[in-house]
Structure formats: structure tokens, C-alpha cells
PDB file of N, CA and C in Angstrom:
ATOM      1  N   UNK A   1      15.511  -1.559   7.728  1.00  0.00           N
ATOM      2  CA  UNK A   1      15.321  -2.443   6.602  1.00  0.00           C
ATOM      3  C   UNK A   1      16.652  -2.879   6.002  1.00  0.00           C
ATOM      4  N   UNK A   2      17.642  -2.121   6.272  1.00  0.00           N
ATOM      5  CA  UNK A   2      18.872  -2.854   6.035  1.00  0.00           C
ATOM      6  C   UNK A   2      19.746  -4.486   6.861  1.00  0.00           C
ATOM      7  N   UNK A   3      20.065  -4.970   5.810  1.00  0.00           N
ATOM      8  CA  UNK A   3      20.505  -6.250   6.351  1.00  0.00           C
ATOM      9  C   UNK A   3      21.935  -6.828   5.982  1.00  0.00           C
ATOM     10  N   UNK A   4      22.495  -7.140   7.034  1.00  0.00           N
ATOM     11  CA  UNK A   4      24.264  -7.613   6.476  1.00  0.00           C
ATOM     12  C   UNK A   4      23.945  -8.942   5.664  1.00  0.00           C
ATOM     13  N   UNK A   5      22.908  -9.433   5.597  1.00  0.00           N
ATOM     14  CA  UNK A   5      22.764 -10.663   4.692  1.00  0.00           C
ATOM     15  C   UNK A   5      21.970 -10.191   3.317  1.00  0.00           C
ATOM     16  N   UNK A   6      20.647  -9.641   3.809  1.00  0.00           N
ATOM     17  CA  UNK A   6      20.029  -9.439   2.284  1.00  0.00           C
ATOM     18  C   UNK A   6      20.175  -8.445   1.704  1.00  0.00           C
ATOM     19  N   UNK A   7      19.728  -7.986   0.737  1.00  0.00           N
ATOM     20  CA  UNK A   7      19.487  -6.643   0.463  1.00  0.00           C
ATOM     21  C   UNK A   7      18.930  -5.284   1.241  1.00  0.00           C
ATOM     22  N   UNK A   8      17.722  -6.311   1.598  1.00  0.00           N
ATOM     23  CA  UNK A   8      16.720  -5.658   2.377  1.00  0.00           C
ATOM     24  C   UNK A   8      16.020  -6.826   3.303  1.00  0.00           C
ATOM     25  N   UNK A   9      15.887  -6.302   4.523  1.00  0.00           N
ATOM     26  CA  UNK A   9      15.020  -6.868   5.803  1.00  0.00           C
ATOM     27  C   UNK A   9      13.335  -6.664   5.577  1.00  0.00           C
ATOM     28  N   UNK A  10      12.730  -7.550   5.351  1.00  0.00           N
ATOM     29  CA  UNK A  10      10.917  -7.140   5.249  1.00  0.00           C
ATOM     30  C   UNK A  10      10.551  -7.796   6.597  1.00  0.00           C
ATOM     31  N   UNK A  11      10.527  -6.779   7.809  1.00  0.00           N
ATOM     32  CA  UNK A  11      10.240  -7.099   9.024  1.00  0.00           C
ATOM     33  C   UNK A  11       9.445  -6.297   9.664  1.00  0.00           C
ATOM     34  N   UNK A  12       8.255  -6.262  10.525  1.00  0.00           N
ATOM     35  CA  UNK A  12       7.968  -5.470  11.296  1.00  0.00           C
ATOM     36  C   UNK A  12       6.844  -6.055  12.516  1.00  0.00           C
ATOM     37  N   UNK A  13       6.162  -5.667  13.121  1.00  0.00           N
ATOM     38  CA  UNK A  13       4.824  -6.173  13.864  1.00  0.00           C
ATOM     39  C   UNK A  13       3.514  -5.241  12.891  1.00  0.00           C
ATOM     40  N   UNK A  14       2.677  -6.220  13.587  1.00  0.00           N
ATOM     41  CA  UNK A  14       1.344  -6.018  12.550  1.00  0.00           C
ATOM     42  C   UNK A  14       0.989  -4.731  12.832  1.00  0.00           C
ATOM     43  N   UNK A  15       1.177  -3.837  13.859  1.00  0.00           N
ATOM     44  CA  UNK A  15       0.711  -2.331  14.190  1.00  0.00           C
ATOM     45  C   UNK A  15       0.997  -1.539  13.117  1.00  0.00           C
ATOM     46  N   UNK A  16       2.448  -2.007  12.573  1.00  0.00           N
ATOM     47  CA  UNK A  16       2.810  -0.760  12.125  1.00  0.00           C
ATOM     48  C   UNK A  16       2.874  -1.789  10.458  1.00  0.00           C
ATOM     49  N   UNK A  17       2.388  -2.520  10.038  1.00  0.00           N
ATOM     50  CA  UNK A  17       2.491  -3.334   8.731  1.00  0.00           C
ATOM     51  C   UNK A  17       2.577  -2.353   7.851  1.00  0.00           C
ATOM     52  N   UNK A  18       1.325  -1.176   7.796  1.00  0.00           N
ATOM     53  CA  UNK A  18       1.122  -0.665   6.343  1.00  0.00           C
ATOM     54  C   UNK A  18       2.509   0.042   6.286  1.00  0.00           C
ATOM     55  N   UNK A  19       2.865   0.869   7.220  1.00  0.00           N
ATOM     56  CA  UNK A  19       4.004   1.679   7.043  1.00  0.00           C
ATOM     57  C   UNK A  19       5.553   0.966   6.653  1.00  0.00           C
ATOM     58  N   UNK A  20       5.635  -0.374   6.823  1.00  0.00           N
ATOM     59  CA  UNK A  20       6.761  -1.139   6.894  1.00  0.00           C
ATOM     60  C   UNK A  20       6.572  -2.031   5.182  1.00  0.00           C
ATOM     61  N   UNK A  21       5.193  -1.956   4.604  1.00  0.00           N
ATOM     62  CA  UNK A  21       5.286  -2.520   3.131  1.00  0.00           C
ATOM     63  C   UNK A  21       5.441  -0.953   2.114  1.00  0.00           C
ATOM     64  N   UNK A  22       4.977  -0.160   2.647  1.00  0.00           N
ATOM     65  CA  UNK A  22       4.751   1.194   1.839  1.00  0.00           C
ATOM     66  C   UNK A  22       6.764   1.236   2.291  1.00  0.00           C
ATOM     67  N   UNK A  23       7.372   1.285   2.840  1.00  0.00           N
ATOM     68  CA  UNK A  23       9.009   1.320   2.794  1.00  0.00           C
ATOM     69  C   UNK A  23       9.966   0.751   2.060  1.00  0.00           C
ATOM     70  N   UNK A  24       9.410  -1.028   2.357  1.00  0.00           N
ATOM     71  CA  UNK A  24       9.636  -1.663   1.529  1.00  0.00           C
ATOM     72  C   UNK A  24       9.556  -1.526   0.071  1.00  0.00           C
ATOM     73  N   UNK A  25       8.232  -1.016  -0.208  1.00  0.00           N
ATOM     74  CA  UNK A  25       7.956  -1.379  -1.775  1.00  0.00           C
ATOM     75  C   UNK A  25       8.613  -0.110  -2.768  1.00  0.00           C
ATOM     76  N   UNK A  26       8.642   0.982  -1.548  1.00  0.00           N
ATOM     77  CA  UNK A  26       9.369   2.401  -2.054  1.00  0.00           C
ATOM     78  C   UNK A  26      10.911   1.886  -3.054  1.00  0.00           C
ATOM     79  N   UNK A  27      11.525   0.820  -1.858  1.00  0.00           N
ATOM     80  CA  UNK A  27      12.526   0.164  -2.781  1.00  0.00           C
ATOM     81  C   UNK A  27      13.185   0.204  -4.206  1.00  0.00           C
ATOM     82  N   UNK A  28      11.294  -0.010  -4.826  1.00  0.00           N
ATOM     83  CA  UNK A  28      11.225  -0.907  -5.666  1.00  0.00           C
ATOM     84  C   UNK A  28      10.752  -0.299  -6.619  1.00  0.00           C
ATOM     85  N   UNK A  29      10.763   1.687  -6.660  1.00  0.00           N
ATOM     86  CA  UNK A  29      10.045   2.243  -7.608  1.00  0.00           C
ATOM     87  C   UNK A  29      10.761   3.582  -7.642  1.00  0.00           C
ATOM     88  N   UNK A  30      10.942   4.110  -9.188  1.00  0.00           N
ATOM     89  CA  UNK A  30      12.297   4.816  -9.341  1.00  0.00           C
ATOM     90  C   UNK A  30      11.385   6.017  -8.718  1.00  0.00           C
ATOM     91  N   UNK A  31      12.061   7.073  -8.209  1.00  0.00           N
ATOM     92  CA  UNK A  31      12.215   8.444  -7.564  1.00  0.00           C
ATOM     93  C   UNK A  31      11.254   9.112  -8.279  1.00  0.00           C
ATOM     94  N   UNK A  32      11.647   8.788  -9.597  1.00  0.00           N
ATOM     95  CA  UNK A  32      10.479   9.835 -10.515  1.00  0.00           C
ATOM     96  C   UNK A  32       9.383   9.500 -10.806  1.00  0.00           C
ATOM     97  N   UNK A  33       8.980   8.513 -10.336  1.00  0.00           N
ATOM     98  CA  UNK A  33       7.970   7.715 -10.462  1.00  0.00           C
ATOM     99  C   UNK A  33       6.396   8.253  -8.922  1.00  0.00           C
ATOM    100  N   UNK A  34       5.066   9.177  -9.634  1.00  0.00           N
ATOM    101  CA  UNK A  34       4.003   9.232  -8.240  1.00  0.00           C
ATOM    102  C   UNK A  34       3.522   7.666  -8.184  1.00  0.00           C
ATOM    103  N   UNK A  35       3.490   7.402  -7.055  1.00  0.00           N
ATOM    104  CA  UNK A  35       3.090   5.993  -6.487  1.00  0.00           C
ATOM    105  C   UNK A  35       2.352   6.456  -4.840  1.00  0.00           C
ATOM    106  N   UNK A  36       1.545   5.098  -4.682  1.00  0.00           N
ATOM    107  CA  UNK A  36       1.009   5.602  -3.374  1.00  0.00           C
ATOM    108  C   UNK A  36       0.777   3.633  -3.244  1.00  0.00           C
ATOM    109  N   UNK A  37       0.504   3.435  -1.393  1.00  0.00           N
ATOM    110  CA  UNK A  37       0.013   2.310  -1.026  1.00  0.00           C
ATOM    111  C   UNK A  37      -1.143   1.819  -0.568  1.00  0.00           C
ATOM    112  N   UNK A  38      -1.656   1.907  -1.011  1.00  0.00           N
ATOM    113  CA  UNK A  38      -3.119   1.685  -0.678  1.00  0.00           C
ATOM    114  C   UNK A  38      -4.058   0.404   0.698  1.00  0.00           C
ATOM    115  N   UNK A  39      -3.492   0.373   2.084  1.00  0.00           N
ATOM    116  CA  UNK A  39      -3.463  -0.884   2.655  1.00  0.00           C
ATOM    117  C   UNK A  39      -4.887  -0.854   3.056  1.00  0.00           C
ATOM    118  N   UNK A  40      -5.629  -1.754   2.051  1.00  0.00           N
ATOM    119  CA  UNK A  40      -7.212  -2.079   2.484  1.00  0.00           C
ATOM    120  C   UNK A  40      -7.222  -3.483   2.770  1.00  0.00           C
ATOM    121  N   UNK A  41      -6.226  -4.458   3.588  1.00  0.00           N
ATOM    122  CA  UNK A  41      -6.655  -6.039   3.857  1.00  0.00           C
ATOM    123  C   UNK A  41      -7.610  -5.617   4.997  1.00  0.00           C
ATOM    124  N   UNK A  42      -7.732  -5.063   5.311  1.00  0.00           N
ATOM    125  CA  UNK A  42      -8.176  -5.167   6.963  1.00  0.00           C
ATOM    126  C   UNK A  42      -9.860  -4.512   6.944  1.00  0.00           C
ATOM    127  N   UNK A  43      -9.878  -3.487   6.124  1.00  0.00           N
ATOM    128  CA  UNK A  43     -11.153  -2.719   6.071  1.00  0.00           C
ATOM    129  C   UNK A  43     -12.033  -2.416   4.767  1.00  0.00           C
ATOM    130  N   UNK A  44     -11.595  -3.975   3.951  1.00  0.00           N
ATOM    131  CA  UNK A  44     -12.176  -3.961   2.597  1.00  0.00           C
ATOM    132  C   UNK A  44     -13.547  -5.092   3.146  1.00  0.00           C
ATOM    133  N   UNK A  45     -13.328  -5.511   3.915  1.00  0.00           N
ATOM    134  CA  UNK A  45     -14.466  -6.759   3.960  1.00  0.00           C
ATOM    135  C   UNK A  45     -15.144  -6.430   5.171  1.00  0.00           C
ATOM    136  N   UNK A  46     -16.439  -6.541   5.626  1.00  0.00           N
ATOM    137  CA  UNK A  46     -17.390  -6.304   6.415  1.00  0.00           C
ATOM    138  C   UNK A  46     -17.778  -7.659   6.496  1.00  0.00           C
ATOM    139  N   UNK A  47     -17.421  -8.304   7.720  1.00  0.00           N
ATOM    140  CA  UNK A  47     -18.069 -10.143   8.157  1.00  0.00           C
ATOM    141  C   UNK A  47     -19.495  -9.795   8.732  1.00  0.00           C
ATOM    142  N   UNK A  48     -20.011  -8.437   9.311  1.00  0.00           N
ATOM    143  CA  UNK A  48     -21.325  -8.457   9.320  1.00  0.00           C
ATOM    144  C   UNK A  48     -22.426  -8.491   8.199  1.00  0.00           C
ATOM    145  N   UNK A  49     -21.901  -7.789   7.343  1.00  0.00           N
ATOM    146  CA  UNK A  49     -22.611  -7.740   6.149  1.00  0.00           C
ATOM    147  C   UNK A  49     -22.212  -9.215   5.001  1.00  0.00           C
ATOM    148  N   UNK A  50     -21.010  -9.392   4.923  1.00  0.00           N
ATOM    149  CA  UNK A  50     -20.447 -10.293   4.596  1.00  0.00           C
ATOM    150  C   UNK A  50     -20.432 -10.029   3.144  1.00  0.00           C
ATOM    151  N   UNK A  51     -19.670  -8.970   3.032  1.00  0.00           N
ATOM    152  CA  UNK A  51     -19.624  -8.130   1.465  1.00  0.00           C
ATOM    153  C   UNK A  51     -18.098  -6.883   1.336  1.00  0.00           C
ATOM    154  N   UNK A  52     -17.690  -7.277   0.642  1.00  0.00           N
ATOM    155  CA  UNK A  52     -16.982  -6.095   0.280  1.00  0.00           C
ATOM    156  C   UNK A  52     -17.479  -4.673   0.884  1.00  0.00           C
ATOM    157  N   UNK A  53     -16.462  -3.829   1.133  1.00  0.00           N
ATOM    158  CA  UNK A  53     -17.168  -2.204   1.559  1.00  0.00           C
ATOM    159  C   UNK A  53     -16.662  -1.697   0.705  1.00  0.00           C
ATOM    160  N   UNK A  54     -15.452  -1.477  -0.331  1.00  0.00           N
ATOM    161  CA  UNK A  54     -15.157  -0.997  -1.590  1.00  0.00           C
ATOM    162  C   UNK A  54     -14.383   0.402  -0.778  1.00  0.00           C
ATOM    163  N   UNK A  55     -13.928   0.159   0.263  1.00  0.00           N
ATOM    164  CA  UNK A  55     -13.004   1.316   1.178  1.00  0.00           C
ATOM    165  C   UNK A  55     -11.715   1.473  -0.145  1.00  0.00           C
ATOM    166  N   UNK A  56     -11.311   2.429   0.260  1.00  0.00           N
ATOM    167  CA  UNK A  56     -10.533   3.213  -0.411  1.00  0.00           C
ATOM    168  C   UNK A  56     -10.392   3.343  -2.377  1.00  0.00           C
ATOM    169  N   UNK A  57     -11.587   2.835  -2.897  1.00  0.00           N
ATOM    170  CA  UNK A  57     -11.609   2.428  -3.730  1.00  0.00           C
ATOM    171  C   UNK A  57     -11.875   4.196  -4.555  1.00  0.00           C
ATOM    172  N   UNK A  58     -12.780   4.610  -4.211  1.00  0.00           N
ATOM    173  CA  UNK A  58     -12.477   6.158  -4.542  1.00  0.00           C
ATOM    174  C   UNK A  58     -11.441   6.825  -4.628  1.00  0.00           C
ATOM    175  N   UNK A  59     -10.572   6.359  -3.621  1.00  0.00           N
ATOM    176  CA  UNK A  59      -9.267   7.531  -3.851  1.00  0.00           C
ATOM    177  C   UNK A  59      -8.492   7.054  -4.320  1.00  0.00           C
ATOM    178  N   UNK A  60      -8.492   5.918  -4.764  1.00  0.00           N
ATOM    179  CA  UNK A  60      -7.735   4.757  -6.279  1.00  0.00           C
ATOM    180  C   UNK A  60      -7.990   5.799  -7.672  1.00  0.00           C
ATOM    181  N   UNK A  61      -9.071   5.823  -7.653  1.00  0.00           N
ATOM    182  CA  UNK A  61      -9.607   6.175  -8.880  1.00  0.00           C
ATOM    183  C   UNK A  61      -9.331   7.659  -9.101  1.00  0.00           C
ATOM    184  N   UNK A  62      -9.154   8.842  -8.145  1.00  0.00           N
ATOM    185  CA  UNK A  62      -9.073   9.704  -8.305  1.00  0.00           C
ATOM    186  C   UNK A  62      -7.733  10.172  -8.689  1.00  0.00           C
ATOM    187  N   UNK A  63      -6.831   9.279  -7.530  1.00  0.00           N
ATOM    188  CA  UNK A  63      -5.349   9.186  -8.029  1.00  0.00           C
ATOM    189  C   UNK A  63      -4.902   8.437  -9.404  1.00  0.00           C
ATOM    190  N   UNK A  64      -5.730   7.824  -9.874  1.00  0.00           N
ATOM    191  CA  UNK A  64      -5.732   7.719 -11.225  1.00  0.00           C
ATOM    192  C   UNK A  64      -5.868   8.834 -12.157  1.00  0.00           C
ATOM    193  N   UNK A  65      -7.314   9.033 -12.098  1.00  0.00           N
ATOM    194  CA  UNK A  65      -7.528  10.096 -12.914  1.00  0.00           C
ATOM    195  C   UNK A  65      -6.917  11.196 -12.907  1.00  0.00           C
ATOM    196  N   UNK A  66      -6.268  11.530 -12.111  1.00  0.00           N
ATOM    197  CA  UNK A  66      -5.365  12.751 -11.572  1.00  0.00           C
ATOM    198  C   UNK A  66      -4.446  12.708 -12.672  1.00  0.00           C
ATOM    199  N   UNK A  67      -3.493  11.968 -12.545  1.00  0.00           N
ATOM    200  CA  UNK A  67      -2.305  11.467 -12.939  1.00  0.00           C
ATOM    201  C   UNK A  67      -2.295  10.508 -14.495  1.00  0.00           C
ATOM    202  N   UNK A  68      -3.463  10.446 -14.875  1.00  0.00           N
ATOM    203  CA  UNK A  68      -3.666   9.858 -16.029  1.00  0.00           C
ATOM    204  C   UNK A  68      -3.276  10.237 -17.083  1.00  0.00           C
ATOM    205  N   UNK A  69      -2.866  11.913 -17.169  1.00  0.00           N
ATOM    206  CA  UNK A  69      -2.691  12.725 -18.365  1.00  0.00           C
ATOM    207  C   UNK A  69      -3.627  12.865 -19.202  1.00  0.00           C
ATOM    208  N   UNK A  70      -4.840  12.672 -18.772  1.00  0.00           N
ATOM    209  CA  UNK A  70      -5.918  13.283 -19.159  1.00  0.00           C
ATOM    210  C   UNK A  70      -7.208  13.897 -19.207  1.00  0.00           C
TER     211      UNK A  70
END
């Protein structure tokens, strides 16, 4: 991800996408800071059903509540 021109290189192939934005975005969030990436483009939508599946949407919420301080 380093680049003699930019700051940072946002490059990768689609195999490995989630792991190459979760790097990227690490960037972009201080050390002390819990953060997580959540990559649902791919397995939030069902074209058979033709509806949302609400995938990972539980463990959003839990890592919320976790960490909510309360």
C-alpha cells in the first residue's frame, strides 16, 4: 500500500478486496481506537428472493453493544 507518489496505494484484485479496504481504512483510525470491517456488498442481497438477507447485521449490533459502555 505504499506509494512513491501517494500517500497510500488503494489497489488490489477482487479476491482479496475485503482484506485490502479493512488495510486501507486501518490507515485512517487512531491505534486506540476498537474498529472492525464489516464487508457485506456481496452477501447482503439475495436476487432469488430479491430482498435483503440482513447478513452480518447481528454481529454489528453486538459489537456495538459490547463496546457501547453500557
Amino acid at each position: 500500500m505504499k506509494s512513491g507518489v501517494a500517500d497510500m496505494v488503494n489497489t488490489g484484485a477482487r479476491p482479496g478486496g475485503s482484506i485490502t479496504v479493512a488495510l486501507f481504512l486501518k490507515q485512517f483510525v487512531d491505534e486506540k481506537v476498537q474498529w472492525l470491517h464489516i464487508d457485506m456488498a456481496g452477501p447482503v442481497w439475495n436476487d432469488k428472493k430479491k430482498a435483503a438477507t440482513g447478513f452480518a447485521i447481528p454481529t454489528l449490533v453486538e459489537w456495538v453493544v459490547s463496546n457501547s459502555g453500557s
